[in-house]
C-alpha atoms as a PDB file:
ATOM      1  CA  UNK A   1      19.758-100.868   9.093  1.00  0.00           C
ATOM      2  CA  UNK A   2      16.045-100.538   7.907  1.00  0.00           C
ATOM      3  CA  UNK A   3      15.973-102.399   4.195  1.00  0.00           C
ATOM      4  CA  UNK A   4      14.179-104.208   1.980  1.00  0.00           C
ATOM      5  CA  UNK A   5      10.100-105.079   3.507  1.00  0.00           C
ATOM      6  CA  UNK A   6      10.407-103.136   6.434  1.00  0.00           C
ATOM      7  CA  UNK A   7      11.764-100.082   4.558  1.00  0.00           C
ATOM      8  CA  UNK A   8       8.395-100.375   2.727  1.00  0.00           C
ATOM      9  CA  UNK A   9       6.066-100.828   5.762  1.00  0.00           C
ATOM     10  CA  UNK A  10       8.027 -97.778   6.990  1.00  0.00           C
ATOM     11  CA  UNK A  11       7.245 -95.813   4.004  1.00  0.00           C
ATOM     12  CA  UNK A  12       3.177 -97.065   4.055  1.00  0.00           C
ATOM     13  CA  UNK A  13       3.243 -96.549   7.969  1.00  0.00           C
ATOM     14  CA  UNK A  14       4.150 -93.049   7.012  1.00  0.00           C
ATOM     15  CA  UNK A  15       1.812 -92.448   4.429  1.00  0.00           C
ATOM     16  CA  UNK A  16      -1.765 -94.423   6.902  1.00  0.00           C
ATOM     17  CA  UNK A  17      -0.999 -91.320   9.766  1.00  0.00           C
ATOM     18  CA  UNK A  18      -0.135 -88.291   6.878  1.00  0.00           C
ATOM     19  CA  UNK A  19      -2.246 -88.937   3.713  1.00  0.00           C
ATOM     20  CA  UNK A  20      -5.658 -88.222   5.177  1.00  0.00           C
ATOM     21  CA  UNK A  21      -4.265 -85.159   6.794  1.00  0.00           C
ATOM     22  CA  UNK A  22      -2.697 -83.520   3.667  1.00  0.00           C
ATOM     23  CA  UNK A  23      -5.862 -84.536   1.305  1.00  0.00           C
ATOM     24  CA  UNK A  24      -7.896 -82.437   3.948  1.00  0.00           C
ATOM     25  CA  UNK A  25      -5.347 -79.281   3.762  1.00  0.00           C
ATOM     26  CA  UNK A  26      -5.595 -79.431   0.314  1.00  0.00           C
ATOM     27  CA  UNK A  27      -2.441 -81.273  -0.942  1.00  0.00           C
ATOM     28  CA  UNK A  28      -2.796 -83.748  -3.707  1.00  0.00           C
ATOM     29  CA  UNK A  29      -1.342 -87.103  -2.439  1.00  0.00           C
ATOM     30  CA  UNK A  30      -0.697 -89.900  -4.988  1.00  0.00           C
ATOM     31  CA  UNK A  31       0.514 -92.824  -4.212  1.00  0.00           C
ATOM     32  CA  UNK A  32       2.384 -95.848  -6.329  1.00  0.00           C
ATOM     33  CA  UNK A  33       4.090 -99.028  -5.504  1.00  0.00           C
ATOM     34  CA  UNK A  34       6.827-100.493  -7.537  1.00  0.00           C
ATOM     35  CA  UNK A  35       7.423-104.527  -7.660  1.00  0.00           C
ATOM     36  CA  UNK A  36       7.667-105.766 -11.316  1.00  0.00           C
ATOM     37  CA  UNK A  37      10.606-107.249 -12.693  1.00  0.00           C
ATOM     38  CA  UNK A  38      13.675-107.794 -11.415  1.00  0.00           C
ATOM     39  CA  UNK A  39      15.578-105.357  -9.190  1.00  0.00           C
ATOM     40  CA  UNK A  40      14.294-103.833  -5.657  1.00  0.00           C
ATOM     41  CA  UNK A  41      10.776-102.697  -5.439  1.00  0.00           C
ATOM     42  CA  UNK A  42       9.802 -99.631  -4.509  1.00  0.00           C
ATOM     43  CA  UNK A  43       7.220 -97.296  -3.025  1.00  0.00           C
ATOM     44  CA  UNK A  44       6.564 -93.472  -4.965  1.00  0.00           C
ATOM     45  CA  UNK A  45       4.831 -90.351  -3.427  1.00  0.00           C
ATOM     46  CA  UNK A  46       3.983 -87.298  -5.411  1.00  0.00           C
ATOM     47  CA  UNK A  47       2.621 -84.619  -3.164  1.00  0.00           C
ATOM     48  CA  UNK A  48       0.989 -81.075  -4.987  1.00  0.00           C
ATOM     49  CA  UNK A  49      -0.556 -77.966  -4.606  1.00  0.00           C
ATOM     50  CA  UNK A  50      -1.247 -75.692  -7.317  1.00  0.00           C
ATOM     51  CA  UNK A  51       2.316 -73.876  -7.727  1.00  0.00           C
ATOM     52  CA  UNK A  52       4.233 -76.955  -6.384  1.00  0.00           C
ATOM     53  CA  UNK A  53       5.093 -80.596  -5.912  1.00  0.00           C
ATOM     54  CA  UNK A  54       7.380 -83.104  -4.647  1.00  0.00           C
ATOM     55  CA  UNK A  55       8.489 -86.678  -5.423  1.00  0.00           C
ATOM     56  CA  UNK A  56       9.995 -89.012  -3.315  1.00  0.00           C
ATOM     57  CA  UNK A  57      10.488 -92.405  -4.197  1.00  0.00           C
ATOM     58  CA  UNK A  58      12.473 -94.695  -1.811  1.00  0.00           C
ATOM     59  CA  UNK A  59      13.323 -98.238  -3.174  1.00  0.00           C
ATOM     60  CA  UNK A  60      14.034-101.686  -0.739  1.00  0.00           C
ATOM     61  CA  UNK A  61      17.624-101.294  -1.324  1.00  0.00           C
ATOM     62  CA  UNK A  62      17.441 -97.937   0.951  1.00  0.00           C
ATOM     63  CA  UNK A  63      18.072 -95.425  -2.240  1.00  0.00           C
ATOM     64  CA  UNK A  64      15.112 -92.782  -2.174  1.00  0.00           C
ATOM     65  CA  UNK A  65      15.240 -90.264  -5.088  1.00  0.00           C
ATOM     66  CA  UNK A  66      13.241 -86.671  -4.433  1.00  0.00           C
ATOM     67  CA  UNK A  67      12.588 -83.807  -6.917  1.00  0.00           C
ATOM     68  CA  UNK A  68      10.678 -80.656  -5.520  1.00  0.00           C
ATOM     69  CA  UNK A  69       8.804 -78.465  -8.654  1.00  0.00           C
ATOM     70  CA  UNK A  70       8.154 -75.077  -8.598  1.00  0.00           C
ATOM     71  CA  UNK A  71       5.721 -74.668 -11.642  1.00  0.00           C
ATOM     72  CA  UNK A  72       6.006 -70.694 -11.322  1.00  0.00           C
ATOM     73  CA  UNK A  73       9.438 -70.434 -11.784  1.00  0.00           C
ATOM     74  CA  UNK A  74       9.555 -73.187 -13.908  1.00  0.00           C
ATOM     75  CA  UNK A  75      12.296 -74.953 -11.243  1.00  0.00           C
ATOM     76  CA  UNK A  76      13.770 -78.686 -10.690  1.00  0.00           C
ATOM     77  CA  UNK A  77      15.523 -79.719  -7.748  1.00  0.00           C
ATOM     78  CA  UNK A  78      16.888 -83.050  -7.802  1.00  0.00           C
ATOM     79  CA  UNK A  79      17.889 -84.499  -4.662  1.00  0.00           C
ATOM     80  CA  UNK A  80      19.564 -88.280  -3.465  1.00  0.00           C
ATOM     81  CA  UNK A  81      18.670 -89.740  -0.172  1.00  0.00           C
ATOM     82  CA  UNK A  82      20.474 -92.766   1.449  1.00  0.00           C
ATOM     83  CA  UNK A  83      17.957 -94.126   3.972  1.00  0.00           C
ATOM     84  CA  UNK A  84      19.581 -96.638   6.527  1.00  0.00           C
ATOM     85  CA  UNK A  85      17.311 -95.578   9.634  1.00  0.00           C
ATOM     86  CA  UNK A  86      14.043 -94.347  10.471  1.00  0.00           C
ATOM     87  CA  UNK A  87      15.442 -90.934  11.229  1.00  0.00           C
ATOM     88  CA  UNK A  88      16.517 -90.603   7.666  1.00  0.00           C
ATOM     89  CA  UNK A  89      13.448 -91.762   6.278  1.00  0.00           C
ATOM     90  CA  UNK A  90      11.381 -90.159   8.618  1.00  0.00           C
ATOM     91  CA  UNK A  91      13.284 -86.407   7.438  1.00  0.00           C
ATOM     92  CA  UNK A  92      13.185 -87.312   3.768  1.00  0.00           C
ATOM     93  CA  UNK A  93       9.288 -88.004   4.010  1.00  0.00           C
ATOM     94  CA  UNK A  94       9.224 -84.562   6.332  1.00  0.00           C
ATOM     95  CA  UNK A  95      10.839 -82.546   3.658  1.00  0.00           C
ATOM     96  CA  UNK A  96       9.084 -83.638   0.932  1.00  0.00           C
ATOM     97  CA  UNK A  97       5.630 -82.952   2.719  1.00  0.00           C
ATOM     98  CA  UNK A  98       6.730 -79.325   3.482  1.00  0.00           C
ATOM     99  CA  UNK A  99       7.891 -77.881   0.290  1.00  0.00           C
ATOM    100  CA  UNK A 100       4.141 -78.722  -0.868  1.00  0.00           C
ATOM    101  CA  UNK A 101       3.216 -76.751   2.653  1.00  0.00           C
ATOM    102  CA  UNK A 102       2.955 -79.364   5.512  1.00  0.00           C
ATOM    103  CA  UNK A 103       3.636 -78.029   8.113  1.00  0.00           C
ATOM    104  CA  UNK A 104       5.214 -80.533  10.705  1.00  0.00           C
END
């Protein structure tokens, strides 16, 4: 089961081979890291283009929370993720990158 720090190096393994990438097609990629306080830390990505975005942010525990905006129609999707491999992280990072227009 992938959990807690290697989870996170998963997550910023991801984001070292894609960021660079997306920032030269044009996709805004912002990164934050969560690990204040008590409670699992966790790692956020907002990805956006001028008529959309998406959020993901996966926590150690293996919870990972996306939202994909679509500031045209004025549209929130909500979606839970239960990562416990690197396929399912791996696919949760993949969707989020193309709803802003990643192509894979």
């Amino acid at each position: 089961m992938l959990s807690g720090s290697g989870l996170m190096d998963a997550v910023r393994s991801w984001l070292a081979e894609q960021a660079a990438g997306m920032r030269g097609d044009g996709i805004g990629v912002e990164v934050r890291e969560w690990f204040e306080g008590p409670g699992p830390g966790a790692v956020q990505l907002t990805l956006e283009i001028p008529l959309k975005a998406a959020e993901i942010m996966v926590w150690e525990d293996g919870n990972a929370e996306l939202v994909f905006y679509d500031f045209e129609s004025r549209t929130e999707v909500p979606e839970h993720r239960d990562i416990r491999s690197g396929a399912d992280l791996e696919d949760a990072l993949r969707v989020t990158a193309e709803w802003v227009g990643k192509q894979s």
